[in-house]
C-alpha atoms as a PDB file:
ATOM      1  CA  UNK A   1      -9.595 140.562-144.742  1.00  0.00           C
ATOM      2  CA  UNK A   2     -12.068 140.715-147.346  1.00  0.00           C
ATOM      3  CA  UNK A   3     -15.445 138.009-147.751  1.00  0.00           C
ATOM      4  CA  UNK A   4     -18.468 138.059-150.249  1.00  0.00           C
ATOM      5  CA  UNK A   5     -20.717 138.763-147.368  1.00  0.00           C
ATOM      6  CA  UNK A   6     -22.897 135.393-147.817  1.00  0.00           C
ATOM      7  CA  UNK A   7     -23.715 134.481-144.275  1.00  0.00           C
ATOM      8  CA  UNK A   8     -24.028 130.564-145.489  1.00  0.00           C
ATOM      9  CA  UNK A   9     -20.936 129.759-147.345  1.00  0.00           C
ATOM     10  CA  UNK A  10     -18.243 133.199-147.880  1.00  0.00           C
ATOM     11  CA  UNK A  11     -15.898 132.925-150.036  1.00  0.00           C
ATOM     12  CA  UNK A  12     -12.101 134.628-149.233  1.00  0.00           C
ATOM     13  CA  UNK A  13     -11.091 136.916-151.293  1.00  0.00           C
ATOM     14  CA  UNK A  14      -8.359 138.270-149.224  1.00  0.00           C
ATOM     15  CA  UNK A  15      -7.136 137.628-146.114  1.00  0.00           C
ATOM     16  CA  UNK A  16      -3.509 136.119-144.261  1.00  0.00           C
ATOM     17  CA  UNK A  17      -2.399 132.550-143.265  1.00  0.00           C
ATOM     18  CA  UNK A  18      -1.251 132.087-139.716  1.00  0.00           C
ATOM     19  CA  UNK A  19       0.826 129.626-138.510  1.00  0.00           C
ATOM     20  CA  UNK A  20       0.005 127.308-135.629  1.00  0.00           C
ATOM     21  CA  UNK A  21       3.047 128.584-133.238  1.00  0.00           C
ATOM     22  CA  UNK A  22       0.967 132.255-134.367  1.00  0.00           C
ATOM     23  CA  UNK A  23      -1.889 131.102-133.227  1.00  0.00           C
ATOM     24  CA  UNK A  24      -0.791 129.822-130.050  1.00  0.00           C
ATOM     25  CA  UNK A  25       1.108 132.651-129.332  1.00  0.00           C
ATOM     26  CA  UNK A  26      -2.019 135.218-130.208  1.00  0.00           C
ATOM     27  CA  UNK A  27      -5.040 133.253-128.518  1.00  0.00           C
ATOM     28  CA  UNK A  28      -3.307 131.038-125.954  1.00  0.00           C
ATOM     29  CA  UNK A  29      -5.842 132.170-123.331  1.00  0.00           C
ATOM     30  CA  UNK A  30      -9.221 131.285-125.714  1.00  0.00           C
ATOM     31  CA  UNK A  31      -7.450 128.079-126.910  1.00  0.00           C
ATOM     32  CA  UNK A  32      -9.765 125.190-125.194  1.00  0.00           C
ATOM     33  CA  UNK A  33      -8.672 121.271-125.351  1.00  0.00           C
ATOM     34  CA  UNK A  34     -11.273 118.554-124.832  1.00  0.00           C
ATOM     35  CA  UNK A  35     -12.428 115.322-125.088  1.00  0.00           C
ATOM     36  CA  UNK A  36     -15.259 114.036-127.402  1.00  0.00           C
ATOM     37  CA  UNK A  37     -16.782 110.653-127.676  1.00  0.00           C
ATOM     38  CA  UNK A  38     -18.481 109.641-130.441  1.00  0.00           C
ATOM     39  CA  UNK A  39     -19.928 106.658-131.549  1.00  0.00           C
ATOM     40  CA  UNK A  40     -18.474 104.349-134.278  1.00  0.00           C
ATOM     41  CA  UNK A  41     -21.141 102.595-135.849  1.00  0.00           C
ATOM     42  CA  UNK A  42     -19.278  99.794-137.468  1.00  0.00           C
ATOM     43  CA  UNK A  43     -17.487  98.821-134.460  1.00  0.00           C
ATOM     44  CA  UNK A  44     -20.574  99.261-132.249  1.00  0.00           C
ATOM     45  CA  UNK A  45     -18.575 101.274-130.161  1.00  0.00           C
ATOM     46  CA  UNK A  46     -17.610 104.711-128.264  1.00  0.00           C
ATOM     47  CA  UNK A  47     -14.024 106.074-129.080  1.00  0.00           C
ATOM     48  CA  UNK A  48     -12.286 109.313-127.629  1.00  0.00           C
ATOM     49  CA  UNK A  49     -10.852 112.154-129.530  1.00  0.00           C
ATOM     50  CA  UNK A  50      -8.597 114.901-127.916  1.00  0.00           C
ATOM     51  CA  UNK A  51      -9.715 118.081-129.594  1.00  0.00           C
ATOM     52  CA  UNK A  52      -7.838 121.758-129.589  1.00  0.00           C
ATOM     53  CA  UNK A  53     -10.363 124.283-130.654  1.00  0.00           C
ATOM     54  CA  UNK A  54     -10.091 127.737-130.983  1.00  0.00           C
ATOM     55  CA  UNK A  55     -13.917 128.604-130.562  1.00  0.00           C
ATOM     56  CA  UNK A  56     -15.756 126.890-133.146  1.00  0.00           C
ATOM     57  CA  UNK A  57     -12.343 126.115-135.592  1.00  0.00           C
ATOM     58  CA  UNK A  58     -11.302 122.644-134.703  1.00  0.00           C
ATOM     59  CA  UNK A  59      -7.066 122.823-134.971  1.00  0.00           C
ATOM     60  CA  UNK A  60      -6.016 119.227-133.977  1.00  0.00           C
ATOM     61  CA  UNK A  61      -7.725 116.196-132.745  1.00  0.00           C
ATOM     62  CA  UNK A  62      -6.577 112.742-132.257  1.00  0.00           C
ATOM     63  CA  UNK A  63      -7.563 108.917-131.098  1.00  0.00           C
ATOM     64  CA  UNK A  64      -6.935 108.663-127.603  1.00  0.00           C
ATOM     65  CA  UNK A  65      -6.543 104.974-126.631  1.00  0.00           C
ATOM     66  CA  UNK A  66      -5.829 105.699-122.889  1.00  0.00           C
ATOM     67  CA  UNK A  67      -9.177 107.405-122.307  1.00  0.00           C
ATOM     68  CA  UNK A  68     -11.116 107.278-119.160  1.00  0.00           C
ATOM     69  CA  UNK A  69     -14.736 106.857-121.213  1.00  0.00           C
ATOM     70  CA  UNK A  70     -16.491 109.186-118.760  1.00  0.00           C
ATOM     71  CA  UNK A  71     -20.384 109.125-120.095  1.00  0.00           C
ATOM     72  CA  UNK A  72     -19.741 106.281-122.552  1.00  0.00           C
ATOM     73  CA  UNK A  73     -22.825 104.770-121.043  1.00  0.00           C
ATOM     74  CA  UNK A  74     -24.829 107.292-121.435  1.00  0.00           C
ATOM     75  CA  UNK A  75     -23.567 107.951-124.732  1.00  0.00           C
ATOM     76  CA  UNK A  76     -24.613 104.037-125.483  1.00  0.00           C
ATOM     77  CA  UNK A  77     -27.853 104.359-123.960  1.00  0.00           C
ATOM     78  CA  UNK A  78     -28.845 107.586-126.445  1.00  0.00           C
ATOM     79  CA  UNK A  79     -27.925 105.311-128.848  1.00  0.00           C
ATOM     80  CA  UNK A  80     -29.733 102.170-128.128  1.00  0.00           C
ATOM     81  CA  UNK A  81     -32.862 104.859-127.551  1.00  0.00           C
ATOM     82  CA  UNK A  82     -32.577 106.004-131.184  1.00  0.00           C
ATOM     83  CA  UNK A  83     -32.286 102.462-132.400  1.00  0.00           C
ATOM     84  CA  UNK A  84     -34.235 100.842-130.558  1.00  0.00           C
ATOM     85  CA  UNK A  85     -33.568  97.534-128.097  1.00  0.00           C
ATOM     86  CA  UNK A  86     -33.038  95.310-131.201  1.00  0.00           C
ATOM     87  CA  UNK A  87     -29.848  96.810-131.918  1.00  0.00           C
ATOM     88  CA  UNK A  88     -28.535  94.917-128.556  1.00  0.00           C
ATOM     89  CA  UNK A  89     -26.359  91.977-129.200  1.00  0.00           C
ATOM     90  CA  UNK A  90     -29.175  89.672-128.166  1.00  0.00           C
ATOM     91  CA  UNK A  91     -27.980  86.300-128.029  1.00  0.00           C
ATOM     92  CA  UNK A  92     -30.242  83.117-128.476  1.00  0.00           C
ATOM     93  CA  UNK A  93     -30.386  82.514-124.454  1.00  0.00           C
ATOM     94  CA  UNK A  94     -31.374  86.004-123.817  1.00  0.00           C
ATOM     95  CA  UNK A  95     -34.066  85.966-126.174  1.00  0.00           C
ATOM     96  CA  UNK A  96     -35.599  82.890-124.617  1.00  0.00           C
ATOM     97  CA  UNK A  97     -35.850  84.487-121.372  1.00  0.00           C
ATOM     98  CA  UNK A  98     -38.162  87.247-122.796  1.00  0.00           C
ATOM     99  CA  UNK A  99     -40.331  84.744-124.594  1.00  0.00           C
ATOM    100  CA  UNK A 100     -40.159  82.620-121.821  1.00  0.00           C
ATOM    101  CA  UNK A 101     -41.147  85.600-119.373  1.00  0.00           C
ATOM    102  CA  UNK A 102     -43.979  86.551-121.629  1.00  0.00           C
ATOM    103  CA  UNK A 103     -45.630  83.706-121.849  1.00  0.00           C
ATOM    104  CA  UNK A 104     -45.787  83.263-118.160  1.00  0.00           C
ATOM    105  CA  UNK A 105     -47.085  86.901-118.182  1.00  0.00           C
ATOM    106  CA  UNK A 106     -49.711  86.043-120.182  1.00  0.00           C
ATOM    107  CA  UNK A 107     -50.810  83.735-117.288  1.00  0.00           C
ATOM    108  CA  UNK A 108     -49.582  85.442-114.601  1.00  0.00           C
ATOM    109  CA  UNK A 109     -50.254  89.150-114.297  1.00  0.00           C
ATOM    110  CA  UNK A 110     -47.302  90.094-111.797  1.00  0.00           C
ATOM    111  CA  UNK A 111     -44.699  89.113-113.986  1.00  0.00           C
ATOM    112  CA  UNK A 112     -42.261  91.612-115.208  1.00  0.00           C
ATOM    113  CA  UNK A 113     -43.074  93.058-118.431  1.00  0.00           C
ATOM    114  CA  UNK A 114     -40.320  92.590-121.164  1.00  0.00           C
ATOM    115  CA  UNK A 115     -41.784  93.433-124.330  1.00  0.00           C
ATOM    116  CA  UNK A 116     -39.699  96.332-126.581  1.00  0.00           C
ATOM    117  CA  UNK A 117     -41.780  98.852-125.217  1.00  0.00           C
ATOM    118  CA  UNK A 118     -41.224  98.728-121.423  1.00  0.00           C
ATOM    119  CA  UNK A 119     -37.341  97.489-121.801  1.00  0.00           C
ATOM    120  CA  UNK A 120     -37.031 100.460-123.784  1.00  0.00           C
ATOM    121  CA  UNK A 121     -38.880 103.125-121.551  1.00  0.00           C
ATOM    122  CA  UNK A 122     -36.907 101.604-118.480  1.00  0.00           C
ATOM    123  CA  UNK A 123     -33.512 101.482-120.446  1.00  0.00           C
ATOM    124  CA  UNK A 124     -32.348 103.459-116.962  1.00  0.00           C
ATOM    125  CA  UNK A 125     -33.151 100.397-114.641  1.00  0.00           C
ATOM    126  CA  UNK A 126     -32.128  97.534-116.488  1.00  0.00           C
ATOM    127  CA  UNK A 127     -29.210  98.402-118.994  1.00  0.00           C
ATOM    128  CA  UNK A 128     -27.391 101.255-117.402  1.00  0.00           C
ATOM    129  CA  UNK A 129     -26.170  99.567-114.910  1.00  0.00           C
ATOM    130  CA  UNK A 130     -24.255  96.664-117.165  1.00  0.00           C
ATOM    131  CA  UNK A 131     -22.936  99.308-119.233  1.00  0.00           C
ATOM    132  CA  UNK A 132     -21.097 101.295-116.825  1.00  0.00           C
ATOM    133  CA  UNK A 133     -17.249 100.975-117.487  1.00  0.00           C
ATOM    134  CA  UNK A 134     -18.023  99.278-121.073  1.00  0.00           C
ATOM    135  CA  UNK A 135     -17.115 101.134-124.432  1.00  0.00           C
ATOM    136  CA  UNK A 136     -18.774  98.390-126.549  1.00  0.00           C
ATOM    137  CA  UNK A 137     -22.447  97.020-126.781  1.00  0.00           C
ATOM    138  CA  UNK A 138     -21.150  94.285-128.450  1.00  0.00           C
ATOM    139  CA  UNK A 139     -19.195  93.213-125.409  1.00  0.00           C
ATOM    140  CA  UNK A 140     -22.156  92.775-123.284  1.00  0.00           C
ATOM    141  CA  UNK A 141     -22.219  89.392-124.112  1.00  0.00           C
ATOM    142  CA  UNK A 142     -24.187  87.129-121.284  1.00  0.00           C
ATOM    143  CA  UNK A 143     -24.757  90.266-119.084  1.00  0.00           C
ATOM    144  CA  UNK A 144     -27.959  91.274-121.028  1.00  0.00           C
ATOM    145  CA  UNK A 145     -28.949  87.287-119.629  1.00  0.00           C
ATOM    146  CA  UNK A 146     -28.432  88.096-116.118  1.00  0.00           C
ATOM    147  CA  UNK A 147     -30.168  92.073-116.641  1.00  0.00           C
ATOM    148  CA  UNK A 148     -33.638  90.373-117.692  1.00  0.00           C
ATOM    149  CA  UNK A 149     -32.938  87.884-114.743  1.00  0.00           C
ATOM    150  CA  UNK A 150     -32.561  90.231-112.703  1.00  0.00           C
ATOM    151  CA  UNK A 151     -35.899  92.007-112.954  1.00  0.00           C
ATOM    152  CA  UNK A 152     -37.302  88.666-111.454  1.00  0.00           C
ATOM    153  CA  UNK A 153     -37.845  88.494-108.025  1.00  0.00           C
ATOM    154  CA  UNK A 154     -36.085  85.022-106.225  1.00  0.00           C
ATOM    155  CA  UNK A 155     -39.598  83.829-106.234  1.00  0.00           C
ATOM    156  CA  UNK A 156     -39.991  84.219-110.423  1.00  0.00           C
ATOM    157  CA  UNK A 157     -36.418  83.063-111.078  1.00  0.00           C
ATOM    158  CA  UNK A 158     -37.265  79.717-109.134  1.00  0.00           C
ATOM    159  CA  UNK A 159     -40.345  79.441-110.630  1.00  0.00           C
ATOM    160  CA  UNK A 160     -39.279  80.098-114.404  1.00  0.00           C
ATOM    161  CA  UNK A 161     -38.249  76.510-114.915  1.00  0.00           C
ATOM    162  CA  UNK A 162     -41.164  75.055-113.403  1.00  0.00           C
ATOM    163  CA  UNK A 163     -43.700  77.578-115.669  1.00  0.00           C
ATOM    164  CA  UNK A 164     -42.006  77.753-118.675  1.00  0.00           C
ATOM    165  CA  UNK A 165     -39.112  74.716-118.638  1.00  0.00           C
ATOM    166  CA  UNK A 166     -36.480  75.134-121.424  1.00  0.00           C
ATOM    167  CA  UNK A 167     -37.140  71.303-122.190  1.00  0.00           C
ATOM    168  CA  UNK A 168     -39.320  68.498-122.818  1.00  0.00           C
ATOM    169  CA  UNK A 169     -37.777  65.388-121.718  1.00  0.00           C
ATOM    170  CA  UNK A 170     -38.933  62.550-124.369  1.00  0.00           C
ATOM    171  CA  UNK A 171     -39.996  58.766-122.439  1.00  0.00           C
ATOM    172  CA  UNK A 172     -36.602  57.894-124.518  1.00  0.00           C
ATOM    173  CA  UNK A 173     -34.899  60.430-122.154  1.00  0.00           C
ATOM    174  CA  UNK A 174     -34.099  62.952-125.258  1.00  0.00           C
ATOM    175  CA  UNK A 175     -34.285  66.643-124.211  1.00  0.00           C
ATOM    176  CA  UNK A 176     -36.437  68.505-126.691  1.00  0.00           C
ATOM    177  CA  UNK A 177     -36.226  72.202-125.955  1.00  0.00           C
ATOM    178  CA  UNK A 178     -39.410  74.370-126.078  1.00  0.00           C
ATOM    179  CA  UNK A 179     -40.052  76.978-128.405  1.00  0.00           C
ATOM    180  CA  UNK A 180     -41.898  80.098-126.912  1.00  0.00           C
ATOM    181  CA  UNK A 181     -42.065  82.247-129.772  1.00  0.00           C
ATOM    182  CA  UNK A 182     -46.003  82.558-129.850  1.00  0.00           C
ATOM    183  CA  UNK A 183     -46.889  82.927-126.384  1.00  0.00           C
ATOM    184  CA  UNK A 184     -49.961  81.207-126.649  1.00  0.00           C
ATOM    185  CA  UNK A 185     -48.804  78.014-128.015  1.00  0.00           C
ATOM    186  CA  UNK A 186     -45.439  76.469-127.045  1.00  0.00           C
ATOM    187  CA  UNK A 187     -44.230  73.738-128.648  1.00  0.00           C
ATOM    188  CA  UNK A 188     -42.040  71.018-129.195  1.00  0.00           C
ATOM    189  CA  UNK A 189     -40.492  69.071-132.612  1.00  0.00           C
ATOM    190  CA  UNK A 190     -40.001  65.163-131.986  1.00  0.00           C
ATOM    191  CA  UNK A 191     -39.587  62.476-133.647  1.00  0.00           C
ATOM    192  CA  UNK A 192     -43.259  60.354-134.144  1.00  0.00           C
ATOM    193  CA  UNK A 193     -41.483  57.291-132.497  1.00  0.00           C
ATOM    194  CA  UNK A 194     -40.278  58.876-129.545  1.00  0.00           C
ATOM    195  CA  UNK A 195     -43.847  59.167-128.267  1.00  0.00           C
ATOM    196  CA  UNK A 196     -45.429  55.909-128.776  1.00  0.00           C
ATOM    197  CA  UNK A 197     -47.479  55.388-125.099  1.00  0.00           C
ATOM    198  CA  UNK A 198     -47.880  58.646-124.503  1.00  0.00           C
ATOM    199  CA  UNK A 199     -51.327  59.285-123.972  1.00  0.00           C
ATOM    200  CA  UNK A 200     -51.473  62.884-122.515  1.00  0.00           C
ATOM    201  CA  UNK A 201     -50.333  65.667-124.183  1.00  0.00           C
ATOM    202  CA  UNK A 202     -47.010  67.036-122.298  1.00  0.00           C
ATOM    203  CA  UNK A 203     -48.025  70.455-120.658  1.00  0.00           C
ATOM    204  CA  UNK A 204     -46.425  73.319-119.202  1.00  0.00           C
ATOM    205  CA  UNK A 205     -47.755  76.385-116.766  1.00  0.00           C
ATOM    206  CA  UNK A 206     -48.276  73.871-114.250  1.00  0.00           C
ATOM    207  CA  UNK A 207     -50.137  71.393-116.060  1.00  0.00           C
ATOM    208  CA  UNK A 208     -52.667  74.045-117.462  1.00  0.00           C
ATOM    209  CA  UNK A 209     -51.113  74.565-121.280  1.00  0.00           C
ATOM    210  CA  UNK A 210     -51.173  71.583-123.504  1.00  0.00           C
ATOM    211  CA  UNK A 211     -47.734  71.689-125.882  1.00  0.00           C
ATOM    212  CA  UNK A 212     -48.090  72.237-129.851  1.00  0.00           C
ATOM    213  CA  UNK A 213     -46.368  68.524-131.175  1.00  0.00           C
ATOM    214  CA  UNK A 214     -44.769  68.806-134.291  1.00  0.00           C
ATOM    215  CA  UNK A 215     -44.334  65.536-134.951  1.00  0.00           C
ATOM    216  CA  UNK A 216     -41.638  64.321-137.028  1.00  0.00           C
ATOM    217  CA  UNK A 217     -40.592  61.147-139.055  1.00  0.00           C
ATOM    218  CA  UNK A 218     -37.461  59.772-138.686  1.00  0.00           C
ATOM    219  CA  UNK A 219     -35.729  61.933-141.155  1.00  0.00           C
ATOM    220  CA  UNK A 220     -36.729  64.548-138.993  1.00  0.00           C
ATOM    221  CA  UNK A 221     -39.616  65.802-141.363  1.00  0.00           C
ATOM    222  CA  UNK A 222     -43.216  67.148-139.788  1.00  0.00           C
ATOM    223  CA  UNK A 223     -45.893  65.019-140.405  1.00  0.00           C
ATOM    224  CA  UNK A 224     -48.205  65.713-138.403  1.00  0.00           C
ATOM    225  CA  UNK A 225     -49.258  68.720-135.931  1.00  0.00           C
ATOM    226  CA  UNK A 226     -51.672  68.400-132.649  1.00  0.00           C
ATOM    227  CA  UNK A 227     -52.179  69.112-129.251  1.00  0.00           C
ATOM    228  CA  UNK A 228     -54.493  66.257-128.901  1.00  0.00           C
ATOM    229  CA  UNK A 229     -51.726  63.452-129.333  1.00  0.00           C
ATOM    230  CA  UNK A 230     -54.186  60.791-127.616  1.00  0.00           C
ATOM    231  CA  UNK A 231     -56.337  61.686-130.222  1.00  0.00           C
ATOM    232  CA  UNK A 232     -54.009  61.531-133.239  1.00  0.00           C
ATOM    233  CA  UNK A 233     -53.100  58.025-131.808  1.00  0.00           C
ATOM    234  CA  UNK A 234     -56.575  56.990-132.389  1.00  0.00           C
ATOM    235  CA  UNK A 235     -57.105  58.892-135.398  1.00  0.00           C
ATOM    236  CA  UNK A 236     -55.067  60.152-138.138  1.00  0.00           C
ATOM    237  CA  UNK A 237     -51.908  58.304-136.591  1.00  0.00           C
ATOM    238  CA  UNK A 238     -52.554  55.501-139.433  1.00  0.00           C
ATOM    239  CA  UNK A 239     -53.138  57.240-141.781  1.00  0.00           C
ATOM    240  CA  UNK A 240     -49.537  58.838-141.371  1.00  0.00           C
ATOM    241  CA  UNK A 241     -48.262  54.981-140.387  1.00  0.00           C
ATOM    242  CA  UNK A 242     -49.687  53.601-144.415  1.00  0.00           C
ATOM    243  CA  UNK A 243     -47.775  56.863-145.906  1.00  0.00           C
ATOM    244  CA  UNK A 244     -44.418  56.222-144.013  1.00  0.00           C
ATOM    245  CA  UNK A 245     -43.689  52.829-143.104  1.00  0.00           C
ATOM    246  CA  UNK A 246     -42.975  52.232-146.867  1.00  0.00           C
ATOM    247  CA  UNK A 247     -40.371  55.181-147.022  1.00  0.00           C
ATOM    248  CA  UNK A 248     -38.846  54.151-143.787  1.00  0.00           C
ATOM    249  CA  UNK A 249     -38.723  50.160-143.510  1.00  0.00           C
ATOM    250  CA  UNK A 250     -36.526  50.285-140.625  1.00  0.00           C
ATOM    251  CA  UNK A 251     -38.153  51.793-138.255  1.00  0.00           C
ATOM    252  CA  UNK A 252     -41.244  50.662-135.988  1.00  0.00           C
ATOM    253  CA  UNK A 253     -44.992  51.229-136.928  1.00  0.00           C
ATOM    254  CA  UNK A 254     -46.442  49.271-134.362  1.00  0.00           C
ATOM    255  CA  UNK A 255     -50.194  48.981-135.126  1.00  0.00           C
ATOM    256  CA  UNK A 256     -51.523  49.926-131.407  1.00  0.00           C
ATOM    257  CA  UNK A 257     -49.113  53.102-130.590  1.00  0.00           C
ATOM    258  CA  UNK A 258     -50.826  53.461-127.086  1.00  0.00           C
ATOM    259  CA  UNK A 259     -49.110  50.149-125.906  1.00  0.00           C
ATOM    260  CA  UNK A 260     -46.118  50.478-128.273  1.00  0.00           C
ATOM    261  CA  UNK A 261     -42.548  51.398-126.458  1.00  0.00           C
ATOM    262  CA  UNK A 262     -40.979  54.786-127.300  1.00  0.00           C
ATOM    263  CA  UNK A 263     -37.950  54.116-129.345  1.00  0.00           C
ATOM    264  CA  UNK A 264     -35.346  56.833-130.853  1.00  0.00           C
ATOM    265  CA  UNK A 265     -33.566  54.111-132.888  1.00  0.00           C
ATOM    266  CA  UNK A 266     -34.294  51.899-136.150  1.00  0.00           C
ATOM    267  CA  UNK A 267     -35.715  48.180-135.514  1.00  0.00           C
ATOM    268  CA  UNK A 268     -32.378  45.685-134.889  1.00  0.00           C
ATOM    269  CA  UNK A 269     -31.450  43.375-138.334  1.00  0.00           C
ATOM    270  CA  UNK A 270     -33.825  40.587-137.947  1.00  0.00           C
ATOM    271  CA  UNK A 271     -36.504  42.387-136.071  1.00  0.00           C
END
């Protein structure tokens, strides 16, 4: 056999073909078979190949469906590490536990920290164990849900809803969920109507944070933001009741909203 000598990239310019059965035949004993995963980016998920190798020249590999996935998990962890935590199929329930959580954390200094930087230092604790036996992140589903839930003691998880309640129920009985997004100021969108006679602003944390009202018209526009709504009654409330009860006819402006009853419906024909 003959090469150029170029360490990098040598060229061939003489040397003999063998055939596989050669090969077997001649290096049988250094001949290694193993299995690789690898991750498939587009599927978001680990597959298997059976490799032959005879030291570093790959001879044959293949899919294997029937594959036992040893160290998939950890496979999927290296990868979430190099991502980072958003690349987790987080689903709109799981991400209002963590801004849930954080707001109460705010508050409450022995809550569990759930911010990108600790879920991703303590990937070990919390993720590992609901990928074990998966192949796919994006089959984790409502399991990343219970994870977060799980680093709550029974104490926090009973407490959540009390804290930090996923709704606001409206005097007309409508359930208007909370938005936690800035930690320091939930808040709610309903419609203007729906909290005629409400004097105090709703709170949550016990009482101790007043909600951010968006309030809308009945076309479900904002028209006015405060977390003073007592005050807005007495205030700008008619200024907003001159612009709109000419756009919407059919709905109540009642000139004293204090005494006026919540409604989530337009005024009767004849009223």
């Amino acid at each position: 056999a003959e090469l150029d000598g170029d360490a990098r990239s040598s060229r061939i310019f003489l040397g003999a073909s063998l055939t596989q059965l050669e090969i077997d035949a001649l290096f049988a004993d250094q001949i290694e078979v193993d299995e690789v995963l690898e991750w498939d980016d587009r599927a978001r998920s680990v597959r298997a190949r059976m490799r032959t190798r005879l030291g570093a020249i790959t001879l044959s590999e293949s899919l294997v469906t029937d594959s036992g996935m040893k160290g998939a998990a950890q496979l999927m962890l290296n990868i979430v590490r190099r991502e980072g935590i958003q690349t987790l199929p987080w689903s709109g329930a799981a991400k209002t536990v963590r801004e849930r959580v954080a707001f109460v954390r705010a508050r409450h200094a022995d809550w569990p920290d759930m911010s990108d930087e600790f879920l991703t230092a303590t990937l070990d604790d919390w993720l590992a164990p609901i990928l074990d036996g998966r192949t796919s992140l994006r089959d984790l589903g409502n399991d990343l849900d219970r994870a977060l839930m799980a680093m709550m003691d029974w104490r926090q998880r009973s407490d959540l809803d009390r804290l930090a309640p996923l709704h606001y129920v409206a005097p007309t009985g409508t359930r208007v969920p909370i938005k936690y997004s800035k930690p320091g100021a939930p808040s709610i969108a309903v419609r203007l109507q729906e909290m005629f006679g409400v004097k105090q602003t709703p709170t949550v944390d016990a009482g101790s944070v007043p909600l951010t009202l968006e309030l809308l018209s009945p076309a479900r526009r904002p028209v006015q933001v405060t977390r003073d709504l007592e005050g807005f009654w007495r205030g700008s409330y008619f200024e907003v009741r001159k612009e709109l009860r000419g756009r919407y006819p059919k709905h109540v402006w009642p000139e004293d909203p204090l005494t006026a009853a919540p409604t989530a419906r337009a005024k009767r024909r004849g009223e």
